[in-house]
N, C-alpha and C. Protein backbone atom coordinates (compact mmCIF):
# COMPACT_ATOMS: atom_id res chain seq x y z
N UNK A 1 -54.96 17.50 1.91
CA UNK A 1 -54.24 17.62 3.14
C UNK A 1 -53.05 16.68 3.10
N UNK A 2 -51.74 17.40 3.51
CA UNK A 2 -50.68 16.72 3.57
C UNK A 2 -50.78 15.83 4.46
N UNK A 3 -50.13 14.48 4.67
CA UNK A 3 -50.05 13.43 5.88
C UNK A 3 -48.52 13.71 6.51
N UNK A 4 -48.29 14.09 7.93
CA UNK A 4 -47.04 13.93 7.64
C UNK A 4 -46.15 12.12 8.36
N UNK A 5 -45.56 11.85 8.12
CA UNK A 5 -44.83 10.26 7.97
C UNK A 5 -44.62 10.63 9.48
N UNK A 6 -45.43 8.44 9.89
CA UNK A 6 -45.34 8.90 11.72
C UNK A 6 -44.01 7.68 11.46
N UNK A 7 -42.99 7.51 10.28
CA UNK A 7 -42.20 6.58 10.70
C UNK A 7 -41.25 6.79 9.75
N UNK A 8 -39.74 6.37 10.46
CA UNK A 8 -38.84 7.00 9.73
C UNK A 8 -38.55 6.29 7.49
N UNK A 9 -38.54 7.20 7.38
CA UNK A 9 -38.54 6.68 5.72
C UNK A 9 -37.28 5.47 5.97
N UNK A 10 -37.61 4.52 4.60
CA UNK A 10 -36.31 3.53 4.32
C UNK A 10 -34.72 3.90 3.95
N UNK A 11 -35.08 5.64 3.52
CA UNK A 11 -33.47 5.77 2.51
C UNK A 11 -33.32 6.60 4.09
N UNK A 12 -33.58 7.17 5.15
CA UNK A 12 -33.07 7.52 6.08
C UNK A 12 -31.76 7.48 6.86
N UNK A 13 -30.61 8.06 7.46
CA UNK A 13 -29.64 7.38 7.14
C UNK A 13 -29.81 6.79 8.59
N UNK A 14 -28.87 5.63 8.76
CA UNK A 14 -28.89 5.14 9.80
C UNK A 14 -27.83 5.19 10.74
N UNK A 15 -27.90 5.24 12.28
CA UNK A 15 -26.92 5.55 13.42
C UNK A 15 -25.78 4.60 13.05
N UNK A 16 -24.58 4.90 12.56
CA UNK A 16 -23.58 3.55 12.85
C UNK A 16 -23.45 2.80 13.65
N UNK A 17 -23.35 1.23 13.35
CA UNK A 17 -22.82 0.14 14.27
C UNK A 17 -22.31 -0.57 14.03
N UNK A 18 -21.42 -1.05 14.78
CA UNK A 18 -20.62 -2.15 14.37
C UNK A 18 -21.49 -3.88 14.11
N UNK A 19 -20.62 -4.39 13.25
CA UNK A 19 -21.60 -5.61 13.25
C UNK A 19 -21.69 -6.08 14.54
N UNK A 20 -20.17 -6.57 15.34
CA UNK A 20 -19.93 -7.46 16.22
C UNK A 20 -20.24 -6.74 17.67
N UNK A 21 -20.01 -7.50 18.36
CA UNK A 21 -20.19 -6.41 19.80
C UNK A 21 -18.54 -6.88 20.16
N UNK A 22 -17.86 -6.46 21.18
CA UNK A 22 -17.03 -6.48 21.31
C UNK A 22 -16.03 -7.57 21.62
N UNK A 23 -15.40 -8.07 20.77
CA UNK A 23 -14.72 -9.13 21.17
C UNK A 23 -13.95 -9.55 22.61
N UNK A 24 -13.73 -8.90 22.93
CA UNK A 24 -12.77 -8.85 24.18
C UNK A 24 -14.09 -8.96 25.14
N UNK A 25 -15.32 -9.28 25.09
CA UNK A 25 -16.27 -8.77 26.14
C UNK A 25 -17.28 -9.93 25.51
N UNK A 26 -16.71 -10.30 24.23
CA UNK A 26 -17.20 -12.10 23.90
C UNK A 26 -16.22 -13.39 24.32
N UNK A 27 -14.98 -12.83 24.10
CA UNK A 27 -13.80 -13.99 24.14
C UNK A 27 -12.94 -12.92 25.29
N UNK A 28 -13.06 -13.28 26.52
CA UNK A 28 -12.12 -12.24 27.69
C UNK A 28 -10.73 -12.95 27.42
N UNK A 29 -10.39 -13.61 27.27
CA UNK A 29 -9.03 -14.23 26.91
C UNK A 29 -8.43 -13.01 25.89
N UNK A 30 -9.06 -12.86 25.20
CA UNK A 30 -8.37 -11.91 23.95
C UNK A 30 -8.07 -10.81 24.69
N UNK A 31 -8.16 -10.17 25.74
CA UNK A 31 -7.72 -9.26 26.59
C UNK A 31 -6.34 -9.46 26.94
N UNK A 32 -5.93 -10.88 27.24
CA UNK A 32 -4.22 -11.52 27.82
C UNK A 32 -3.62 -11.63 26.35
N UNK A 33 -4.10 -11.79 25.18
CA UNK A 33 -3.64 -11.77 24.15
C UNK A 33 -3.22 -10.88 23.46
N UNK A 34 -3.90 -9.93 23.73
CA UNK A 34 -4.03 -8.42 23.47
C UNK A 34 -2.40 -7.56 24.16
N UNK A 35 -2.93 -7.66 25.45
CA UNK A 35 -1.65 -7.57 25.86
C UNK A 35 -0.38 -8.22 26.00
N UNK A 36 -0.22 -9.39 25.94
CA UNK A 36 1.31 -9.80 25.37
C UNK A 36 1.28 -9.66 23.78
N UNK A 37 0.54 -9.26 23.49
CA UNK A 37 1.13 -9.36 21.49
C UNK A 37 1.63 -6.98 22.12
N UNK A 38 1.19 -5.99 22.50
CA UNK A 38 1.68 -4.94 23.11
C UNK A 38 2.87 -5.04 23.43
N UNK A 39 2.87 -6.04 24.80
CA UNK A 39 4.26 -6.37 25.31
C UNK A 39 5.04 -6.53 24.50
N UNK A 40 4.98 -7.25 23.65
CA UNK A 40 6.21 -7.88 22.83
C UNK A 40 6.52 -6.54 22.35
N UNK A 41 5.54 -6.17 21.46
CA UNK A 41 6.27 -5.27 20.43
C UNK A 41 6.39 -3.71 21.19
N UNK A 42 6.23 -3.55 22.55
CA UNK A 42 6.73 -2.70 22.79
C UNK A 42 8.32 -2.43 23.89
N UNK A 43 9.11 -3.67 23.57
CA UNK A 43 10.54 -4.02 23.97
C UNK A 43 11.44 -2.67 23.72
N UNK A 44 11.35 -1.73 22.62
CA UNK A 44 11.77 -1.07 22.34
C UNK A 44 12.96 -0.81 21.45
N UNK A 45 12.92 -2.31 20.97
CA UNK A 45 14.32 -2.28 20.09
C UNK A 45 14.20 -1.72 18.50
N UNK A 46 12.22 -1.49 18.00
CA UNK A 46 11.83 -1.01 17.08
C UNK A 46 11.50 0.35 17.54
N UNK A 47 12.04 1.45 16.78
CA UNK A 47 11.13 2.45 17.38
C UNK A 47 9.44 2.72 17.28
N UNK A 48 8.95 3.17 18.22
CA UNK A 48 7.37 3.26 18.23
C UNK A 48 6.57 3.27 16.87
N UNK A 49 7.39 4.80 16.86
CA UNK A 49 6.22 5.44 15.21
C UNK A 49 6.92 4.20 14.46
N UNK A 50 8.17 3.54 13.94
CA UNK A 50 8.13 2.62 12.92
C UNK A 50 7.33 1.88 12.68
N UNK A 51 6.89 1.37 13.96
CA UNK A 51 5.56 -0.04 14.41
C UNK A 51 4.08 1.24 13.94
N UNK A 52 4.34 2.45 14.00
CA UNK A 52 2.96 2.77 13.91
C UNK A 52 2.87 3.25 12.45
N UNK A 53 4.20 3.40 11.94
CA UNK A 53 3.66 3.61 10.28
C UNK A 53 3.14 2.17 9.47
N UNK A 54 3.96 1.13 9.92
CA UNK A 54 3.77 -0.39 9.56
C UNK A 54 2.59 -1.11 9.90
N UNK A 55 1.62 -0.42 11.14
CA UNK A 55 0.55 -0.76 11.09
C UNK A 55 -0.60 0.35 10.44
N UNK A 56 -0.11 1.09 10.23
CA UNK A 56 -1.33 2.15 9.36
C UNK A 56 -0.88 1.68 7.69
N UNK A 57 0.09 1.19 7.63
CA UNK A 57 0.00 0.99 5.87
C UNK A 57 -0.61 -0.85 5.90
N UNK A 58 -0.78 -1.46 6.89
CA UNK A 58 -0.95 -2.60 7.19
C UNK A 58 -2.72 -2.09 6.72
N UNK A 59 -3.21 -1.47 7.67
CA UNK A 59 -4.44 -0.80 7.40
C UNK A 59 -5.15 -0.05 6.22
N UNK A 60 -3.92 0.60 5.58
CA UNK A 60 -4.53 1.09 4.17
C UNK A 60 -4.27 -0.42 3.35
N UNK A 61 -3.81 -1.12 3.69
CA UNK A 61 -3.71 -2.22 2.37
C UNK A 61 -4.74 -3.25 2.30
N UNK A 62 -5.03 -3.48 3.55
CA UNK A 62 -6.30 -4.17 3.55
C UNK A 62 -7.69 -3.33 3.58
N UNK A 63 -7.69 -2.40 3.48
CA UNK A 63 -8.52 -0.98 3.17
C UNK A 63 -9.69 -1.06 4.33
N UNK A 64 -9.19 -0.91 5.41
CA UNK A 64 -10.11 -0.88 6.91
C UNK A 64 -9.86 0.61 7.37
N UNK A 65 -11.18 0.98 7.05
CA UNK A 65 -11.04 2.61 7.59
C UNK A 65 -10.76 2.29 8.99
N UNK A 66 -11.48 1.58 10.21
CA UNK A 66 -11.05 1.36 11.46
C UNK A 66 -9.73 1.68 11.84
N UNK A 67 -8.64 0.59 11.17
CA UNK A 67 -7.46 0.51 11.50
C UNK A 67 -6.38 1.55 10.86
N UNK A 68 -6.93 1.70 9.65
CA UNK A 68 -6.54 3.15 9.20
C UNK A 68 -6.61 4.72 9.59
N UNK A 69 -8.08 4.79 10.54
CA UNK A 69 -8.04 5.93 11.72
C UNK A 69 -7.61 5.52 12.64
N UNK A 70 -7.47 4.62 13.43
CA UNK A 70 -6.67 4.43 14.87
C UNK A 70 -5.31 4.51 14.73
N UNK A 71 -4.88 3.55 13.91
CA UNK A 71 -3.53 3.78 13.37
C UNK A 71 -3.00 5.38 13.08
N UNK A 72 -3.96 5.96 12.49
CA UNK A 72 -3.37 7.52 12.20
C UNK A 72 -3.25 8.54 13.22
N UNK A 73 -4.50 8.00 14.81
CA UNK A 73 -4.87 8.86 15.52
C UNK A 73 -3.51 8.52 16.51
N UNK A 74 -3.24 7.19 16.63
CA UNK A 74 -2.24 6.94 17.38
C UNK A 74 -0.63 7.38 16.89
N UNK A 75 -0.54 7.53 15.69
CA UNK A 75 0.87 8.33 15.08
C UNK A 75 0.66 9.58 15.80
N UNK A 76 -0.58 10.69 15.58
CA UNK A 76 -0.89 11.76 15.69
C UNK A 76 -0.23 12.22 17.47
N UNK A 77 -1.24 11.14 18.32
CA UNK A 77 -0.58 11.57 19.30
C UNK A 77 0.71 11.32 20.19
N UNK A 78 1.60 9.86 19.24
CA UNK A 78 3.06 10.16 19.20
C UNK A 78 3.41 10.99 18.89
N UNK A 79 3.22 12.16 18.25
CA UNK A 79 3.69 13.13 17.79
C UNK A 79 4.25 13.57 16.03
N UNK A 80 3.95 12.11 15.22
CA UNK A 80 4.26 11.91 14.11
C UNK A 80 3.60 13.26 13.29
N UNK A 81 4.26 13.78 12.50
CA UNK A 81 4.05 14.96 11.48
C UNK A 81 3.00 14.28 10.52
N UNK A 82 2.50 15.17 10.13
CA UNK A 82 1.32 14.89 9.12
C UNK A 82 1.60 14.71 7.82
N UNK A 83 2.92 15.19 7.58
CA UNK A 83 3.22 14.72 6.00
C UNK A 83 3.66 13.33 5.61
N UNK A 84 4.32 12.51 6.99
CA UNK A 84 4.94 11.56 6.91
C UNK A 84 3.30 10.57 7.35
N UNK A 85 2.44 10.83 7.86
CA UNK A 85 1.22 9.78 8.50
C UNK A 85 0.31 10.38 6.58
N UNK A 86 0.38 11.15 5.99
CA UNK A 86 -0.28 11.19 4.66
C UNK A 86 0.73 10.35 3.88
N UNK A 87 1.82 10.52 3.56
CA UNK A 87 3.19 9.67 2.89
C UNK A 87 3.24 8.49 2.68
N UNK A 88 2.26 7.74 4.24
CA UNK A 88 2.70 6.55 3.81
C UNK A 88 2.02 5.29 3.01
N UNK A 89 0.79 6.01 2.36
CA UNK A 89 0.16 4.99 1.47
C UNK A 89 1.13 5.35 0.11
N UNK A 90 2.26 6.47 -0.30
CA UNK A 90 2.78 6.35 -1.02
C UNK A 90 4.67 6.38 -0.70
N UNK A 91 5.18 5.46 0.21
CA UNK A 91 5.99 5.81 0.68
C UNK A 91 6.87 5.59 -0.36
N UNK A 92 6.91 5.37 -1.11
CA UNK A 92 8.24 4.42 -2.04
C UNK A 92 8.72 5.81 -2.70
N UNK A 93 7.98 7.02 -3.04
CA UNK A 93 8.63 7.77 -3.85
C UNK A 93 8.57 9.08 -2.56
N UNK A 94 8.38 8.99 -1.20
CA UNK A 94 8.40 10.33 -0.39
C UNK A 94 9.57 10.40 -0.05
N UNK A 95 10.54 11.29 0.50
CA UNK A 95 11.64 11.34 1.00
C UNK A 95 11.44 12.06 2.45
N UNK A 96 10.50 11.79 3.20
CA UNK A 96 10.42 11.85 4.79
C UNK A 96 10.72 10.47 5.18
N UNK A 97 11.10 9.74 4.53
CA UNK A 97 11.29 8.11 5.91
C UNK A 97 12.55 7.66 5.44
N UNK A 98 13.43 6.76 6.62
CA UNK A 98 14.38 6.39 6.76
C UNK A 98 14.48 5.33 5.96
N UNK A 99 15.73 4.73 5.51
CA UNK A 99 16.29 3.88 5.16
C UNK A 99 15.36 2.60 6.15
N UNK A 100 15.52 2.67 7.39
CA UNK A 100 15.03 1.25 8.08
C UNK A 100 13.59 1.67 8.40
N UNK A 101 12.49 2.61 7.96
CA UNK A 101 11.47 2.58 8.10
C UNK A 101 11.21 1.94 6.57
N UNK A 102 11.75 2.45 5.86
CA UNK A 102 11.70 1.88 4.45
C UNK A 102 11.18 0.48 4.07
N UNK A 103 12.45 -0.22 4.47
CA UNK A 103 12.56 -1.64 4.62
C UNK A 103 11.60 -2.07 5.56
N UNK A 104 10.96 -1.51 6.78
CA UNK A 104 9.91 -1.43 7.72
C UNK A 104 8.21 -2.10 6.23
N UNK A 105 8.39 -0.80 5.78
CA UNK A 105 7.04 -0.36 5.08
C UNK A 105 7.27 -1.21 3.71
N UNK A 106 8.46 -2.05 3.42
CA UNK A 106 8.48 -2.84 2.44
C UNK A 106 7.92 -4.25 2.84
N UNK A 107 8.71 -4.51 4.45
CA UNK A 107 8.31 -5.86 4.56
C UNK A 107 6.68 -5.86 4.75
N UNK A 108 6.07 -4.82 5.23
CA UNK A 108 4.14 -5.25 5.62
C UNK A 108 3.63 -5.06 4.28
N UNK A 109 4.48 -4.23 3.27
CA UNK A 109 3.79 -5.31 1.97
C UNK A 109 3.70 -6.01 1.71
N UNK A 110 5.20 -6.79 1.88
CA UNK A 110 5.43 -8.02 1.52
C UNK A 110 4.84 -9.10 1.85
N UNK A 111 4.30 -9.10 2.70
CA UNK A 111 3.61 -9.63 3.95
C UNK A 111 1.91 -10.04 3.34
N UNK A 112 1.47 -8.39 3.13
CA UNK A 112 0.01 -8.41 2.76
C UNK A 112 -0.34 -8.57 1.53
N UNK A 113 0.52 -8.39 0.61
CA UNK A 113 0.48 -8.41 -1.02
C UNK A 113 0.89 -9.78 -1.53
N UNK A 114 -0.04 -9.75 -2.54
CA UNK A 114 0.44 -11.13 -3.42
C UNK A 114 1.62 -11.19 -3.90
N UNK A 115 2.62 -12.35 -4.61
CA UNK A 115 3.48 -11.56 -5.31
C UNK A 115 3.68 -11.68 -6.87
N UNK A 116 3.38 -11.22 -7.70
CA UNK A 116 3.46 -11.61 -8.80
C UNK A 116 4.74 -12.91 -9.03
N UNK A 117 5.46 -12.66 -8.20
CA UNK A 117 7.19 -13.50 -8.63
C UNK A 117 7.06 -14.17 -7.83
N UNK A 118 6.41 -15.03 -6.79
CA UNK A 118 6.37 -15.78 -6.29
C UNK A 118 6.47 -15.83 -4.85
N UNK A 119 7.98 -15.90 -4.36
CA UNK A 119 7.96 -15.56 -2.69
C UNK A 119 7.76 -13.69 -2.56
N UNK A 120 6.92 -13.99 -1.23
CA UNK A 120 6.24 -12.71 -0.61
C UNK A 120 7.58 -12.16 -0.23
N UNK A 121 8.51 -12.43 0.48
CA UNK A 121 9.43 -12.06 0.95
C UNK A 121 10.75 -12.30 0.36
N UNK A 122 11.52 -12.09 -0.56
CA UNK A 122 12.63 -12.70 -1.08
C UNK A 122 14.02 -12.40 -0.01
N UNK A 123 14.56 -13.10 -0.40
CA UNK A 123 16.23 -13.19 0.44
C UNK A 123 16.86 -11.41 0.45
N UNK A 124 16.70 -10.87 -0.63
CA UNK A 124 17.25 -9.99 -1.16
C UNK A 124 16.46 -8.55 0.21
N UNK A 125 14.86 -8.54 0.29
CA UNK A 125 14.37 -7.90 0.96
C UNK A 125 14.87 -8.57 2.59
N UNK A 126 14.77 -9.41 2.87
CA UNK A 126 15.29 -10.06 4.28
C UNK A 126 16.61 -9.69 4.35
N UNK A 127 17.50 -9.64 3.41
CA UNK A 127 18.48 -9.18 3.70
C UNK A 127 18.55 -7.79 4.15
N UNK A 128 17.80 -6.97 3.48
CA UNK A 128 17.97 -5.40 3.51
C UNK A 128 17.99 -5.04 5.11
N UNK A 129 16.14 -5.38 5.56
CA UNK A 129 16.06 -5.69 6.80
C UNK A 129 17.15 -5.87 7.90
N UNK A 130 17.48 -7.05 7.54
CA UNK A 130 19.18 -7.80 8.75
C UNK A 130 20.05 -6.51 8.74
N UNK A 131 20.04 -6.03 7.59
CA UNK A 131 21.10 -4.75 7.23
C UNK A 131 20.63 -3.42 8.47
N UNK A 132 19.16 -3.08 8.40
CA UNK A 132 18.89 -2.07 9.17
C UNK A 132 18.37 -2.46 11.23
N UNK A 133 18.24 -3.90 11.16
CA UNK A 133 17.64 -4.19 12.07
C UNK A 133 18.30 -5.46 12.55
N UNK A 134 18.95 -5.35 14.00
CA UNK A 134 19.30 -6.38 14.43
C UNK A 134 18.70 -7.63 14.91
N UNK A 135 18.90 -8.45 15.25
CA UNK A 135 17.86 -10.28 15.26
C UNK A 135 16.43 -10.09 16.22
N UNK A 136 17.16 -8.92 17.01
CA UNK A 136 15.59 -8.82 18.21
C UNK A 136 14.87 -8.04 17.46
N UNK A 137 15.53 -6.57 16.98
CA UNK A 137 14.55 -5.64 16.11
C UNK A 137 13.62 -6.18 15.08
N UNK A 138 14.56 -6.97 14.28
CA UNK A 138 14.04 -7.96 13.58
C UNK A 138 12.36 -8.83 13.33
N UNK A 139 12.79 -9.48 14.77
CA UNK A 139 11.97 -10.43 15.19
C UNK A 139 11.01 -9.65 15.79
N UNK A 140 11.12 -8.35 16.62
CA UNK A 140 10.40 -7.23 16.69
C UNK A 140 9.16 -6.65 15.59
N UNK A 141 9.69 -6.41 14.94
CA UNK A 141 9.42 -6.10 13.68
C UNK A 141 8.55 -6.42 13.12
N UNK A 142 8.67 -8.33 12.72
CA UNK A 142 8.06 -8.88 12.22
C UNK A 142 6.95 -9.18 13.12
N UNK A 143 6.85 -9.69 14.47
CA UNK A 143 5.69 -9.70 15.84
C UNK A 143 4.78 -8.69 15.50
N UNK A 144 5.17 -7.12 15.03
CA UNK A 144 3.71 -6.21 15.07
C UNK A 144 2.98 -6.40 14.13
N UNK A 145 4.22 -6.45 12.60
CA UNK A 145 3.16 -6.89 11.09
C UNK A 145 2.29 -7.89 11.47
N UNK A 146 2.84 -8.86 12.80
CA UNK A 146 1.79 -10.29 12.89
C UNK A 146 0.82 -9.63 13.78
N UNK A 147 1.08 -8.71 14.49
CA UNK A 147 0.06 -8.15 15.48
C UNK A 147 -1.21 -7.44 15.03
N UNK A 148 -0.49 -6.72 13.84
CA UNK A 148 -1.86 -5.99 13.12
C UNK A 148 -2.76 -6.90 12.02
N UNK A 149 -2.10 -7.67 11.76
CA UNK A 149 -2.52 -8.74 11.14
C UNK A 149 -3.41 -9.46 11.86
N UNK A 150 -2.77 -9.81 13.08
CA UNK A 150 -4.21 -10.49 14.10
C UNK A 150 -5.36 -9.71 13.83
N UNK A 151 -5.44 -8.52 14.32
CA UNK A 151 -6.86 -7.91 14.10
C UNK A 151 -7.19 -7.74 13.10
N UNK A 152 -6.60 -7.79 12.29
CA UNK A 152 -6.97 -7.46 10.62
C UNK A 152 -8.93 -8.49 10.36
N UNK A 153 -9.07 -9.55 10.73
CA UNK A 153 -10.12 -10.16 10.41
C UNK A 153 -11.52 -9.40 11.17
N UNK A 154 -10.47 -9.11 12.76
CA UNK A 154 -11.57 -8.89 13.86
C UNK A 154 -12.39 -7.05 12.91
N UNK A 155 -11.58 -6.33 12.43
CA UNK A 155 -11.19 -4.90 11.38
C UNK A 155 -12.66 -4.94 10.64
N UNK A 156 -12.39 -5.96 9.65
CA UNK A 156 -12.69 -6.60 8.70
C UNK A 156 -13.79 -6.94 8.63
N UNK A 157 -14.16 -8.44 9.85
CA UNK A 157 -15.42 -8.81 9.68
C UNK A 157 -16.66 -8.46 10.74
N UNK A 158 -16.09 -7.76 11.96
CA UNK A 158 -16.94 -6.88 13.45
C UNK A 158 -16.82 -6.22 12.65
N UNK A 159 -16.01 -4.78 12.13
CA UNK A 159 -16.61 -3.47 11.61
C UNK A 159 -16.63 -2.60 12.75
N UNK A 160 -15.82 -2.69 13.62
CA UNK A 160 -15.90 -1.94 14.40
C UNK A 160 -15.94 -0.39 13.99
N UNK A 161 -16.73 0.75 14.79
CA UNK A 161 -16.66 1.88 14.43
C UNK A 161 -15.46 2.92 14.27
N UNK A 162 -14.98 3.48 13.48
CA UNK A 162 -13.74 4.18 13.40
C UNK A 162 -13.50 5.05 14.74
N UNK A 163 -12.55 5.22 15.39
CA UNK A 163 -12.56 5.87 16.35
C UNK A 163 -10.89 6.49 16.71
N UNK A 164 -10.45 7.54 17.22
CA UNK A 164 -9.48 8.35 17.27
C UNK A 164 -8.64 7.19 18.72
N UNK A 165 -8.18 5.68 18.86
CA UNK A 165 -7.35 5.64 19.65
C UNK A 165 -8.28 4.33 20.21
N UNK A 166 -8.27 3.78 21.32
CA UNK A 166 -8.89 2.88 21.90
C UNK A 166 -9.94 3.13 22.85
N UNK A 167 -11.17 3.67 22.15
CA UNK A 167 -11.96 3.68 23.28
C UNK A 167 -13.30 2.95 23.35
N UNK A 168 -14.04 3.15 24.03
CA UNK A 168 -15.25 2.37 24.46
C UNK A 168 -16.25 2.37 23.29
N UNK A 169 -17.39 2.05 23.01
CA UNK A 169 -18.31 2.30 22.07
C UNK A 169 -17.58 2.04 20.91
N UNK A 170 -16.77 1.19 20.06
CA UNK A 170 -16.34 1.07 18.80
C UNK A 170 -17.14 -0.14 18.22
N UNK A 171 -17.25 -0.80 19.30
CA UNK A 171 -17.65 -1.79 19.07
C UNK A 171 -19.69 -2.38 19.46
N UNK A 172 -19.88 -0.93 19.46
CA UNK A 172 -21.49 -0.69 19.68
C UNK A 172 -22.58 -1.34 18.21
């Protein structure tokens, strides 16, 4: 006579969860933080999708599916085309992005990548930048790479659940 199992086997798969529970609902401050690091970078002197391709390649580089689906879900419903939100883990050889998204998607390498040659950022790339982006855009610019970068640890080491945009339960 067969027995049948009154308990779930070990290789069973298990419900996803995030490690952490939700930061913003551990540290409520990170809520006012949250929103002025938004504020800033949404002044408008960068355009939107630029800030949203620069944080989805921010996301494929540190290889966080999280920030890599939110990031994509949030291009999606700016309206960003799908060849240019696939493009940009190889942007250097696509010809859908601009000259100043370019320099955009050069500096959050520069940023996240080691450099073999030493400075992350050379004069030569800062220059390009100054070239496409004026001192606020600029400084714009550089505020979101620091913005996605903030969460990059929270990404990283909570595990929050991948999810299409900002909603509730990611952090279950």
């Amino acid at each position: 006579m067969n027995a049948v199992p009154t308990t779930t086997s070990p290789s069973a798969p298990q419900p996803p969860a995030s490690r952490m529970s939700d930061p913003t609902e551990l540290v409520p401050e990170l809520k006012e933080v949250t929103a002025w690091l938004f504020k800033a970078t949404g002044n408008r002197s960068v355009p939107r999708g630029t800030i949203g391709l620069v944080q989805l390649r921010a996301g494929q580089i540190v290889g966080n599916t999280y920030l890599t689906v939110l990031h994509t879900s949030l291009l999606r419903k700016a309206g960003e085309g799908e060849e240019r939100i696939t493009a940009v883990a190889s942007w250097r050889d696509a010809h859908c992005f601009t000259d100043a998204e370019r320099v955009a998607l050069a500096l959050v390498e520069a940023v996240l990548l080691p450099s073999p040659h030493g400075e992350r950022v050379p004069d030569g790339l800062y220059a390009e930048a100054a070239r496409h982006y004026d001192p606020t855009a600029l400084a714009t610019l550089t505020i979101a790479i620091g913005q996605v970068n903030f969460f990059v640890p929270l990404a990283l080491i909570g595990k929050p659940l991948p999810a299409s945009g900002f909603t509730t339960g990611q952090w279950t």
